[in-house]
Protein backbone atom coordinates (compact mmCIF):
# COMPACT_ATOMS: atom_id res chain seq x y z
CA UNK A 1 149.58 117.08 162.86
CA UNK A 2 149.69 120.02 165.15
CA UNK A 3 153.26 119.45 166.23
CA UNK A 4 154.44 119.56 162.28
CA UNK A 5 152.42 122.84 161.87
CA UNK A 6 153.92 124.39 164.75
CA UNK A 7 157.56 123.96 163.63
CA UNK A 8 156.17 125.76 160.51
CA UNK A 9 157.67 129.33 160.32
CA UNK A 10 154.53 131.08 158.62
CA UNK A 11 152.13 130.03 161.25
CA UNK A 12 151.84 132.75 164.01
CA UNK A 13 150.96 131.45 167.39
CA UNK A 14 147.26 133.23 167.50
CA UNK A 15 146.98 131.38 164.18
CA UNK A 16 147.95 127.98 165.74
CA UNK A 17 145.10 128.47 168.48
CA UNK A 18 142.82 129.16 166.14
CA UNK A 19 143.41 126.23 164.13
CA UNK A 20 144.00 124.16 167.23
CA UNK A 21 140.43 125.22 168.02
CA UNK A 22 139.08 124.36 165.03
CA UNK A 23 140.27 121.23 164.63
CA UNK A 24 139.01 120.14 168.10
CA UNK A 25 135.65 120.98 166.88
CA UNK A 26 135.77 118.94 164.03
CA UNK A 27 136.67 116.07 165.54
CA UNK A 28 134.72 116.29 168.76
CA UNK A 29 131.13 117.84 167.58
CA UNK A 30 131.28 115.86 164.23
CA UNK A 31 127.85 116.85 163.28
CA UNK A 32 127.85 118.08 160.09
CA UNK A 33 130.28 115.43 159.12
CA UNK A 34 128.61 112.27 160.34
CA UNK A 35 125.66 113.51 157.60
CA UNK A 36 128.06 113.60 155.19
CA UNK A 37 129.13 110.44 155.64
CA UNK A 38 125.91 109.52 156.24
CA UNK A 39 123.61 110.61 153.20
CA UNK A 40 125.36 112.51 150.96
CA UNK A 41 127.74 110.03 148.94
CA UNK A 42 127.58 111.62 145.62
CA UNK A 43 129.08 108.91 143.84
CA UNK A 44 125.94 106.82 144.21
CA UNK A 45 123.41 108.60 145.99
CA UNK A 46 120.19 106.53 147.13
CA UNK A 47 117.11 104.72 145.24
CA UNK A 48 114.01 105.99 146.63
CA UNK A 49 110.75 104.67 147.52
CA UNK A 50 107.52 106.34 148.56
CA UNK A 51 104.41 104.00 149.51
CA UNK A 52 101.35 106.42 149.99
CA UNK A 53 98.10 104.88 151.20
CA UNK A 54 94.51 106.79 150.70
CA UNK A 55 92.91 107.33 153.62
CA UNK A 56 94.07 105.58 156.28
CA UNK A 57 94.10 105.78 159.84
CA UNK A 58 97.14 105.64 162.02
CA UNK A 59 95.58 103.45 164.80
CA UNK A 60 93.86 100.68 162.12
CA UNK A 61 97.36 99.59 161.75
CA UNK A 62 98.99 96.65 163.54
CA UNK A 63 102.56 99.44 164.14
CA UNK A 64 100.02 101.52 166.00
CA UNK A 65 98.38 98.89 168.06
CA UNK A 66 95.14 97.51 166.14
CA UNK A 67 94.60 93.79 167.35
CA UNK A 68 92.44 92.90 164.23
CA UNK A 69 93.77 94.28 161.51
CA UNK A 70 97.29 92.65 159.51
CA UNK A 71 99.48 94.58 158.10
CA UNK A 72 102.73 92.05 158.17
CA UNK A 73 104.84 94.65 155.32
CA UNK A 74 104.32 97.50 157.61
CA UNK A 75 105.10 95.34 160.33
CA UNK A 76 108.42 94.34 158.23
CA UNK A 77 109.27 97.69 157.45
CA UNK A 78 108.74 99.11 161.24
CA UNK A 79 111.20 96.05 162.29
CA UNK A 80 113.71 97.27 159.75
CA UNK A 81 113.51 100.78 159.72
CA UNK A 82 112.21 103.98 161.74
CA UNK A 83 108.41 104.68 163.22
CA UNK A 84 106.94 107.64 163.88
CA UNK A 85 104.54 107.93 166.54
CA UNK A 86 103.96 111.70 165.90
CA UNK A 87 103.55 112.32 161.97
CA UNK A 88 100.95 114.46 160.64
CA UNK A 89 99.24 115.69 157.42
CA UNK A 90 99.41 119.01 156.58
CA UNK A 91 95.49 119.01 155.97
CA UNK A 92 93.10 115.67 156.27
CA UNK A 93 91.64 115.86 152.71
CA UNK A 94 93.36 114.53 149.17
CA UNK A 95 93.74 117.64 146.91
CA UNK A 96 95.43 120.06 149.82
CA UNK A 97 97.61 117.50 151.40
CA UNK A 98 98.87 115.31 148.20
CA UNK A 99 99.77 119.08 147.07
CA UNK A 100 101.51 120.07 150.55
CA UNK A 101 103.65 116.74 149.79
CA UNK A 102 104.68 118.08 146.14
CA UNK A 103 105.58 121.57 147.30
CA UNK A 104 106.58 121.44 150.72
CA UNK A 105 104.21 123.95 151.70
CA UNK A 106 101.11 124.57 153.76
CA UNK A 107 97.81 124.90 151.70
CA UNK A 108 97.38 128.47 152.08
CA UNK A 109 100.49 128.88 150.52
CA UNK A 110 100.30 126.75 147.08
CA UNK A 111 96.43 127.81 147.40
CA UNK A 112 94.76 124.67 147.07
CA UNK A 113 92.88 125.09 150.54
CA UNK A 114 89.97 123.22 149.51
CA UNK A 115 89.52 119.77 147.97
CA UNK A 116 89.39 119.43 144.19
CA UNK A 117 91.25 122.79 144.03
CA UNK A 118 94.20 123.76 142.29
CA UNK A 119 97.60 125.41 143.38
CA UNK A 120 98.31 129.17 142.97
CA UNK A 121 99.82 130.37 139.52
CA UNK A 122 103.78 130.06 139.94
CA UNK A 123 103.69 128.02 142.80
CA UNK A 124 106.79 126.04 142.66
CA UNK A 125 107.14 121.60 143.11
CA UNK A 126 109.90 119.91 144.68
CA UNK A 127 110.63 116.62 142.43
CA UNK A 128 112.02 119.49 140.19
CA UNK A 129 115.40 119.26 142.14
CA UNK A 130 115.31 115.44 142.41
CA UNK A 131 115.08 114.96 138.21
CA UNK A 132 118.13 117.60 138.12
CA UNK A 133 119.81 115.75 140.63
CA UNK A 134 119.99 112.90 138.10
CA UNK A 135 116.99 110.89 139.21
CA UNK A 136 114.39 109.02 137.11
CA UNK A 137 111.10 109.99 138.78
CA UNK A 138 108.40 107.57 137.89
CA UNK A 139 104.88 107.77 139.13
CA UNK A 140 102.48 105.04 139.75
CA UNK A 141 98.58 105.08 141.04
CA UNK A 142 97.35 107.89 143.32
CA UNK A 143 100.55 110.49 143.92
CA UNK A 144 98.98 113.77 143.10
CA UNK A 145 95.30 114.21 143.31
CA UNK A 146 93.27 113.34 140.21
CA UNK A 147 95.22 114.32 137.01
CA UNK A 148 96.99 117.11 138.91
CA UNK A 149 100.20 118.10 137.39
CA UNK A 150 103.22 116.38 138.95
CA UNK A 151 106.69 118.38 137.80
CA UNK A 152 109.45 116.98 137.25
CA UNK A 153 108.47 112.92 136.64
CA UNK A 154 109.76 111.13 133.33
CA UNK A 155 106.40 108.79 133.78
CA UNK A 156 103.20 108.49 135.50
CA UNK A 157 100.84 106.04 135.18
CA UNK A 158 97.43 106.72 136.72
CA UNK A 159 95.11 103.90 137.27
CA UNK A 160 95.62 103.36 141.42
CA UNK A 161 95.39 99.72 141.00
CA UNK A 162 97.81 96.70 139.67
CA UNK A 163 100.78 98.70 140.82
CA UNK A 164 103.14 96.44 141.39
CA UNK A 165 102.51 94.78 137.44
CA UNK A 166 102.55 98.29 136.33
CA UNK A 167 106.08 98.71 138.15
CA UNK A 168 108.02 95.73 136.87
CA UNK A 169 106.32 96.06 133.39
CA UNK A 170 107.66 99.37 133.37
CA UNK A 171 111.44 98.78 134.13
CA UNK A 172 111.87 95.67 132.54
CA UNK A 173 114.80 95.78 130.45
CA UNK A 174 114.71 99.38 131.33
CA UNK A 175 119.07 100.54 131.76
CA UNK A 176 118.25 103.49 133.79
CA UNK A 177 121.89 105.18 134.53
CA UNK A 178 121.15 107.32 137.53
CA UNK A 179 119.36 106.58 140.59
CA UNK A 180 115.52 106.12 140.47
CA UNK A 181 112.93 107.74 143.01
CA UNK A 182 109.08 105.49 142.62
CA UNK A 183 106.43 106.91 143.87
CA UNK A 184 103.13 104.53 144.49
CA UNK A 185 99.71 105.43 145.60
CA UNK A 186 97.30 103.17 146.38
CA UNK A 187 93.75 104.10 146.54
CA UNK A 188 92.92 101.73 149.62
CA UNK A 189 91.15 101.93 152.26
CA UNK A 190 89.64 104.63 150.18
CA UNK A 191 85.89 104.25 149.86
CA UNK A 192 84.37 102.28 148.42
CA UNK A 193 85.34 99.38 150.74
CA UNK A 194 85.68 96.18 149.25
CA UNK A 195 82.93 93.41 149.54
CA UNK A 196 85.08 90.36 149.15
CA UNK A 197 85.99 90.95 153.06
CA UNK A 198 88.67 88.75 155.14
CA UNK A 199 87.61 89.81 158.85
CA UNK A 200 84.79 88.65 160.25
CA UNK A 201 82.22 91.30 161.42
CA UNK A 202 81.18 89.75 164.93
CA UNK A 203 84.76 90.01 166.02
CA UNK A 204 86.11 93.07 165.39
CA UNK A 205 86.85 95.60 167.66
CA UNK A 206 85.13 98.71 166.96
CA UNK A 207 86.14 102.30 167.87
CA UNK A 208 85.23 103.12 171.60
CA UNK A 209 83.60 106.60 170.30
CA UNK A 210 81.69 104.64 166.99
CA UNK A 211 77.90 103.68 167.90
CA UNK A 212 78.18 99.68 167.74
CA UNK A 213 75.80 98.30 164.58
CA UNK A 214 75.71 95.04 162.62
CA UNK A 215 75.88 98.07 159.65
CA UNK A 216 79.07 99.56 161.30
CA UNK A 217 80.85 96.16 162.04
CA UNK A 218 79.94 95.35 158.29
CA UNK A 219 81.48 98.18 157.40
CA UNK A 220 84.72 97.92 159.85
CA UNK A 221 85.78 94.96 158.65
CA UNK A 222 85.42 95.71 155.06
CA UNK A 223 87.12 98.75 155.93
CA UNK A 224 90.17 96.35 158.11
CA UNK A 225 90.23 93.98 154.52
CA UNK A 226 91.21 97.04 152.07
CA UNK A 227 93.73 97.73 154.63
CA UNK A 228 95.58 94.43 154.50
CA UNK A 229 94.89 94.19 150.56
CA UNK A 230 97.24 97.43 150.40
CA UNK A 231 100.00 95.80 153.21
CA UNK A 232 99.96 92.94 150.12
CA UNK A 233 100.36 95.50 147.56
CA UNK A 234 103.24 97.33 148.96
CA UNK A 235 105.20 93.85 150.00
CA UNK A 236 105.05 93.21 146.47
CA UNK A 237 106.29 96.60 145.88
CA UNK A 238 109.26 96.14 148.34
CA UNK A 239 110.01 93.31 146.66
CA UNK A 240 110.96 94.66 143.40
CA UNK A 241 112.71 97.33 144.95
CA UNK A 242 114.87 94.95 146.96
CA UNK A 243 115.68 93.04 143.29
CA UNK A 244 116.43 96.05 141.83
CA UNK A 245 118.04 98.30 143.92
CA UNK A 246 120.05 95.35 146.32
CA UNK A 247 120.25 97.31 149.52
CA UNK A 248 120.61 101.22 148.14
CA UNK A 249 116.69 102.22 148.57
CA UNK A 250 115.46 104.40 151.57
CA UNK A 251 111.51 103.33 151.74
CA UNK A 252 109.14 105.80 153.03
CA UNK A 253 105.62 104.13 153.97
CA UNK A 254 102.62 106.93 154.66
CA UNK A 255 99.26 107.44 154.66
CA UNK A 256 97.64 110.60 153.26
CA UNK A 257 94.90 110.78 156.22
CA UNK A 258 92.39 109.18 158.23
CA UNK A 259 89.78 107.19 156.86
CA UNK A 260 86.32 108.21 156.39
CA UNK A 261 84.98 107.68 159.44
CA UNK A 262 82.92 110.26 160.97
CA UNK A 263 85.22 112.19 163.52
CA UNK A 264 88.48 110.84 160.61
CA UNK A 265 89.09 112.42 157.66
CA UNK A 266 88.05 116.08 156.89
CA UNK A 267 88.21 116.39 161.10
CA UNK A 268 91.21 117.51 162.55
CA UNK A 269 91.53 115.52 165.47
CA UNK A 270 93.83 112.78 165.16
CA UNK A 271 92.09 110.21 163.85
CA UNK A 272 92.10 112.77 160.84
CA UNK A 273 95.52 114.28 160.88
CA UNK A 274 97.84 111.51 162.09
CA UNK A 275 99.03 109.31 160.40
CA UNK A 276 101.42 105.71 160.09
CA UNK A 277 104.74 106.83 158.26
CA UNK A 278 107.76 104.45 158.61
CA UNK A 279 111.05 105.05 156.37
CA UNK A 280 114.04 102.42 155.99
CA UNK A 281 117.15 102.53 155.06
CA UNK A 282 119.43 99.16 155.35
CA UNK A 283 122.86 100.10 156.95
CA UNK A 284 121.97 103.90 157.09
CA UNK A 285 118.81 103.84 159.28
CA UNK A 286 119.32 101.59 162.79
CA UNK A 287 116.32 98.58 162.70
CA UNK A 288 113.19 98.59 164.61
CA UNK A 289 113.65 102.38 166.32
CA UNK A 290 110.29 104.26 167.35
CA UNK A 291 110.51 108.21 167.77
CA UNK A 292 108.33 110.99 169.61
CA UNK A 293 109.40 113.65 167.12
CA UNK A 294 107.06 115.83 165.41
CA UNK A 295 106.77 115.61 161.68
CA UNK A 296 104.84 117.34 158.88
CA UNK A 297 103.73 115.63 155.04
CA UNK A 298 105.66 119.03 153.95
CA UNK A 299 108.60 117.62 155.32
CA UNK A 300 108.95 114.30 153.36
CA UNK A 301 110.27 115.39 149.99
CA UNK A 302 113.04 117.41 151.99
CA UNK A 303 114.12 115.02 154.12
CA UNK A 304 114.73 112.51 150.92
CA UNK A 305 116.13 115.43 149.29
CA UNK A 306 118.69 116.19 151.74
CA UNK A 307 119.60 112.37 151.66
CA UNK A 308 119.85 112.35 148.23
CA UNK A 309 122.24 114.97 148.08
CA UNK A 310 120.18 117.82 146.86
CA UNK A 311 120.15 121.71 148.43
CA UNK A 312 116.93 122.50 150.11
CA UNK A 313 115.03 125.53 148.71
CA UNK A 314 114.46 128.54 150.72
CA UNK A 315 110.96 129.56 151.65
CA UNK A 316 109.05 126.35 151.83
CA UNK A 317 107.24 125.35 155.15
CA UNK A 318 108.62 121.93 154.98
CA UNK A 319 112.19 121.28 156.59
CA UNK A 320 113.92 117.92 156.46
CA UNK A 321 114.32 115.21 159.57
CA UNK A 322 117.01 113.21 158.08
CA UNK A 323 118.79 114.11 161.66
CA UNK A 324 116.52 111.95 163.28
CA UNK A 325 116.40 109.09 161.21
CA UNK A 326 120.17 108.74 161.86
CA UNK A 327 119.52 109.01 165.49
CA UNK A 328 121.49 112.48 166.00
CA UNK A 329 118.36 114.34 166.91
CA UNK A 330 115.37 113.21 169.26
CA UNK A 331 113.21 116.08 168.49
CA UNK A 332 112.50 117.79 164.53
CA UNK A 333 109.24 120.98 165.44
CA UNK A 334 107.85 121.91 168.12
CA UNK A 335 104.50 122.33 167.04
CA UNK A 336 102.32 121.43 164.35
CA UNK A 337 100.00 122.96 162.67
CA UNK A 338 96.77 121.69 160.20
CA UNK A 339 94.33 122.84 158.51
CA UNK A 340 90.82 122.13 156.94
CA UNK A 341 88.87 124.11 154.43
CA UNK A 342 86.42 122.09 152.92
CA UNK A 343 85.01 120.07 150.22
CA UNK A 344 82.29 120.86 147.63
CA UNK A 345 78.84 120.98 149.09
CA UNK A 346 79.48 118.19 151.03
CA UNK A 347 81.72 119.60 153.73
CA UNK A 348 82.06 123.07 154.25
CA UNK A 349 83.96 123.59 157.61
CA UNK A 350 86.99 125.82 157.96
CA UNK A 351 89.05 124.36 161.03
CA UNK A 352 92.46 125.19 161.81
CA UNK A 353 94.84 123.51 164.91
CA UNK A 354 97.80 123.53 166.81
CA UNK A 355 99.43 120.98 169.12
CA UNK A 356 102.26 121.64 171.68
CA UNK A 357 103.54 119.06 173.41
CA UNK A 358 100.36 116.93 174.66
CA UNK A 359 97.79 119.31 174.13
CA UNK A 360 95.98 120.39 171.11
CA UNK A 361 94.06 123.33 170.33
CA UNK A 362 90.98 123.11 167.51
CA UNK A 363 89.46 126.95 166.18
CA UNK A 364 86.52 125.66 164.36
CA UNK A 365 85.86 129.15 162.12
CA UNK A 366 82.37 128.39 161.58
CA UNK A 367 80.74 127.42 164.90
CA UNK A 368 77.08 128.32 163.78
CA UNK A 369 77.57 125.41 160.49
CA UNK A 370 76.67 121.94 160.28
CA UNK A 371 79.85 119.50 160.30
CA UNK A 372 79.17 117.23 157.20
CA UNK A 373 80.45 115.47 154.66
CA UNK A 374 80.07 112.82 152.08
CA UNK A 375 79.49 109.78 153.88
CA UNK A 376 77.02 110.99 156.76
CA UNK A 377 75.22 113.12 153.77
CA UNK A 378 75.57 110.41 150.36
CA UNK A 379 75.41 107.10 152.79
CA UNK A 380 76.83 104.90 149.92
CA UNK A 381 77.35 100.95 150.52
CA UNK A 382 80.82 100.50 151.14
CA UNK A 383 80.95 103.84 152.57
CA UNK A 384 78.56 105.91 154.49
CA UNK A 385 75.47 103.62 154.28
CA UNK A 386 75.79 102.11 158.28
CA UNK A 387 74.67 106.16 159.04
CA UNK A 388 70.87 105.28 158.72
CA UNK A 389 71.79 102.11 161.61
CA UNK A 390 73.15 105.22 163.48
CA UNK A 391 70.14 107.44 163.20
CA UNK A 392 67.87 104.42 164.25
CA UNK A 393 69.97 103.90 167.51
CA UNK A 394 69.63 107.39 168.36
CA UNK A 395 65.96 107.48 168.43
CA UNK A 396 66.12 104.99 171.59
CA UNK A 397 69.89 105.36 172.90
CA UNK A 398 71.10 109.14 174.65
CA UNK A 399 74.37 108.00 174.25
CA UNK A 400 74.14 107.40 170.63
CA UNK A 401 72.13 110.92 169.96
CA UNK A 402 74.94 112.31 172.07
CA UNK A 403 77.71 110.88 169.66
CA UNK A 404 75.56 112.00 166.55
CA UNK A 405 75.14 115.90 167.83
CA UNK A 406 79.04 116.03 168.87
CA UNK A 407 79.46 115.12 164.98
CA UNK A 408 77.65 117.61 163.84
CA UNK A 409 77.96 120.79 165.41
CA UNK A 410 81.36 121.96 167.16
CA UNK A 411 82.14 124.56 169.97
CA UNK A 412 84.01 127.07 168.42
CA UNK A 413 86.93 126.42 170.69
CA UNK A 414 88.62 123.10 171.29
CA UNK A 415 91.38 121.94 173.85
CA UNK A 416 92.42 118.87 174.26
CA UNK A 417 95.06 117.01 176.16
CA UNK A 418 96.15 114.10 174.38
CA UNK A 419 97.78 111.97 176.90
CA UNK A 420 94.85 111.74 179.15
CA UNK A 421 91.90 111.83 175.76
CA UNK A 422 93.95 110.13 172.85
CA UNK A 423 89.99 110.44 171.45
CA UNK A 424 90.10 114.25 171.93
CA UNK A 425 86.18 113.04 173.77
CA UNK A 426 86.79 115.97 176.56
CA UNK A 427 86.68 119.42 175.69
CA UNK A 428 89.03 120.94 178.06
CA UNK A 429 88.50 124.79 176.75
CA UNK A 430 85.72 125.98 179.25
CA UNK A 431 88.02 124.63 182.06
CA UNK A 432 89.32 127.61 184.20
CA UNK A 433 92.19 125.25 184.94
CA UNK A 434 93.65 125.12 181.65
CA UNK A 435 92.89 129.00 180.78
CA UNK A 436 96.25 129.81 180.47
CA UNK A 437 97.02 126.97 178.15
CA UNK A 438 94.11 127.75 175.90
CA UNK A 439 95.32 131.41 175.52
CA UNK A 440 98.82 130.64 174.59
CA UNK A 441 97.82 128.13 172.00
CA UNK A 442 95.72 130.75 170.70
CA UNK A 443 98.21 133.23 170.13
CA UNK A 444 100.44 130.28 168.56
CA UNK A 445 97.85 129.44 166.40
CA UNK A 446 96.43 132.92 165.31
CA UNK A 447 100.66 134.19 164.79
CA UNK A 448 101.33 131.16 162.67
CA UNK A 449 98.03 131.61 160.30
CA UNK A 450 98.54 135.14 159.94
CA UNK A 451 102.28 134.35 158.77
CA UNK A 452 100.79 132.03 156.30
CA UNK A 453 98.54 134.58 154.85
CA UNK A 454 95.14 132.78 155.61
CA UNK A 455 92.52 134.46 155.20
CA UNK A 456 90.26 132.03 157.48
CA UNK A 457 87.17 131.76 155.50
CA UNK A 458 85.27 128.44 154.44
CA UNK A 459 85.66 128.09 150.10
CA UNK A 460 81.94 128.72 150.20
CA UNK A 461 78.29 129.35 152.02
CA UNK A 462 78.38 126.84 155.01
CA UNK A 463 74.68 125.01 155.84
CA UNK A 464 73.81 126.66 159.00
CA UNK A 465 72.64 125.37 161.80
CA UNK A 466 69.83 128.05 162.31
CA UNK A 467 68.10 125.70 159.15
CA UNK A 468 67.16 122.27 158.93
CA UNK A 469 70.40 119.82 158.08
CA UNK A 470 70.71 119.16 154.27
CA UNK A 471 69.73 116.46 152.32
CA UNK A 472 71.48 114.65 150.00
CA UNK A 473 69.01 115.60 147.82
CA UNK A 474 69.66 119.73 148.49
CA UNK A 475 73.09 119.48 148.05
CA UNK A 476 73.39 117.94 144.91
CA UNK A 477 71.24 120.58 143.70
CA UNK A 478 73.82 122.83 144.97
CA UNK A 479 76.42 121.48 143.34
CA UNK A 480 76.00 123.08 140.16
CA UNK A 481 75.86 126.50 141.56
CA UNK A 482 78.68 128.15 142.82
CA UNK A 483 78.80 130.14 146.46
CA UNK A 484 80.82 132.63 147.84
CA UNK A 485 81.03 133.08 151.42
């Protein structure tokens, strides 16, 4: 081709280096192009599934290494597709992280900082730009939070339970002409935990940092059963999308925290904050691949968008990491960043953290509060209830009291280094040693929430720890009254 072009009289030679340049590029770097190829085929862009569990913890997962627990459609889906070993929530509570996923942005920018709270006035959703790409967006079980608005879906169906029946009955006989993105939430493990449990209690395998009970191993396994009832639900789920979209579906598997265990969800160590996610594609995404990168909840919807073809918007804190799933990239953020504000009387703890590489740093706002929340404070069967088993061991057991008090009352700084403490068990911030490290992700972390526009404050009066810890009792009468800070 360049030999015709030079023999071409209107082509000067600083021209034909130039182009000779150029076209070296494109064939060589082939970056851009390979996504191309890759995602964007406009003529039939991709079907797309999104599985979201409710509270569910990366490690009770047979991908991430649980011996008890089975979870053979995760298991399917990890053999077939791509596993991250480093995705996080935005923030480890419902209402500010099911939002974050819908808007691609950080709570304290839709607003919706604590849970059962509601977005900011104008704030703008992402399936938007997936219906006027020419999907059908269809919504089934727990998506948004509650009855939360969901822009941009031509259905949603509430009830979080009988998916998969709600799914076929839905598209049967349905001639939908452009491609389809189904969203399914199921509500498990969400408390409560089912009683009709499959494990059996004496055998298994509690958390190393839980205080070991006949009422905790109760709980575990009914805990470990919801789990696999969900794996069921969403192989029944793949199943319909492999009958009716043949081999055109990406499917995105997720959960939307930890469970609601005491250092899980509302905490923002990892058993809160990270989280399974797996996403196949057959003949676009290489089978059984495991990645390091770093990856947010607000980056979901633009990574499927950018697959499906769509333009990203501008000014969102999510950013896609389709590049890794085709293997171009080995790395998607540097750091990551969540939050955690609160909910009702139960739980009223600001925290806010960074991690960098291995090591994590925790700014819990309100030092001189009481960590609670709803099952140390409610103790419900099926949910909190094995907390009174944990009170009675503490009377007799140090080690026990000592897990109890590191529940509920934090240092105001926390450093952690997550190679050597995957359990985030040793403080590492009063360590002259790592000084240096604590001051740096300091800055990182202050920078980043004064770019977000946080103002740092808990959503309202925490329960100090100057007074006696609440009661159920007082905090249900303080439900009805509202506090400000």
């Amino acid at each position: 081709m360049i030999t015709c072009l030079e023999k071409h009289p209107r082509i000067k030679p600083l021209s034909l280096s130039l182009l000779r340049l150029t076209i070296v590029l494109i064939l060589f770097s082939g970056y851009q192009p390979v996504m191309a190829a890759a995602f964007a085929d406009t003529a039939k862009p991709p079907n797309i599934v999104i599985f979201i569990s409710d509270d569910l913890g990366r490690l009770d997962t047979s991908i991430h290494g649980s011996k008890d627990v089975r979870t053979p459609t995760m298991d399917r889906l990890a053999a077939g597709g791509m596993t991250f070993e480093n995705a996080y929530v935005a923030s480890p509570s419902c209402c500010p992280n099911r939002f974050s996923l819908l808007t691609g942005l950080m709570p304290s920018r839709h607003g919706a900082h604590a849970n059962h709270s509601q977005v900011k006035a104008g704030t703008k959703f992402l399936l938007p730009i997936l219906k006027a790409r020419g999907y059908h967006i269809a919504s089934f079980g727990k998506v948004a939070h509650g009855r939360n608005p969901m822009p941009g879906t031509d259905f949603k169906s509430l009830p979080p339970r009988n998916m998969s029946k709600n799914v076929r009955k839905y598209f049967k006989g349905k001639n939908i002409a452009g491609p389809v993105c189904l969203l399914v939430g199921d509500r498990r493990p969400h408390v409560a935990w089912t009683k009709e449990g499959i494990y059996d209690p004496q055998k298994v395998t509690l958390p190393t940092d839980f205080i070991d009970t006949p009422e905790t191993r109760q709980h575990w396994a009914r805990y470990l059963s919801d789990i696999t009832g969900m794996d069921q639900e969403m192989g029944r789920i793949y199943k319909f999308a492999q009958e009716r979209f043949g081999r055109n579906f990406i499917f995105l598997f997720t959960s939307d925290h930890g469970g609601q265990w005491p250092r899980g969800k509302w905490n923002l160590y990892d058993s809160g904050t990270r989280v399974p996610l797996v996403v196949s594609w057959p003949g676009k995404i290489a089978a059984g691949k495991r990645t390091n990168a770093f990856v947010s909840w607000v980056d979901i919807l633009p990574t499927v968008m950018e697959m499906a073809g769509c333009k990203l918007p501008d000014q969102i804190d999510g950013k896609s990491f389709a590049t890794v799933l085709t293997g171009q990239q080995q790395v998607h953020r540097d750091k990551i960043f969540t939050t955690q504000t609160g909910d009702g009387v139960m739980n009223i703890f600001p925290i806010r953290s960074v991690r960098v590489g291995n090591f994590k740093y925790i700014h819990n706002l309100r030092p001189d509060a009481y960590h609670t929340n709803h099952s140390d404070r409610l103790r419900k069967d099926g949910a909190g209830a094995y907390w009174d088993s944990w009170d009675q061991a503490a009377k007799t057991d140090p080690q026990a009291a000592a897990i109890i008090k590191r529940y509920y009352t934090r240092s105001k700084e926390e450093l952690f280094d997550l190679t050597k403490d995957p359990l985030e068990l040793n403080n590492l911030a009063g360590k002259p040693q790592h000084s240096k490290t604590l001051l740096q992700l300091k800055a990182e972390l202050a920078g980043w929430t004064k770019s977000q526009g946080d103002a740092l404050q808990p959503h309202r009066q925490p329960h100090l720890i100057s007074k006696p810890l609440p009661t159920a009792k007082d905090l249900l009468n303080q439900k009805s009254r509202t506090q400000k800070p």
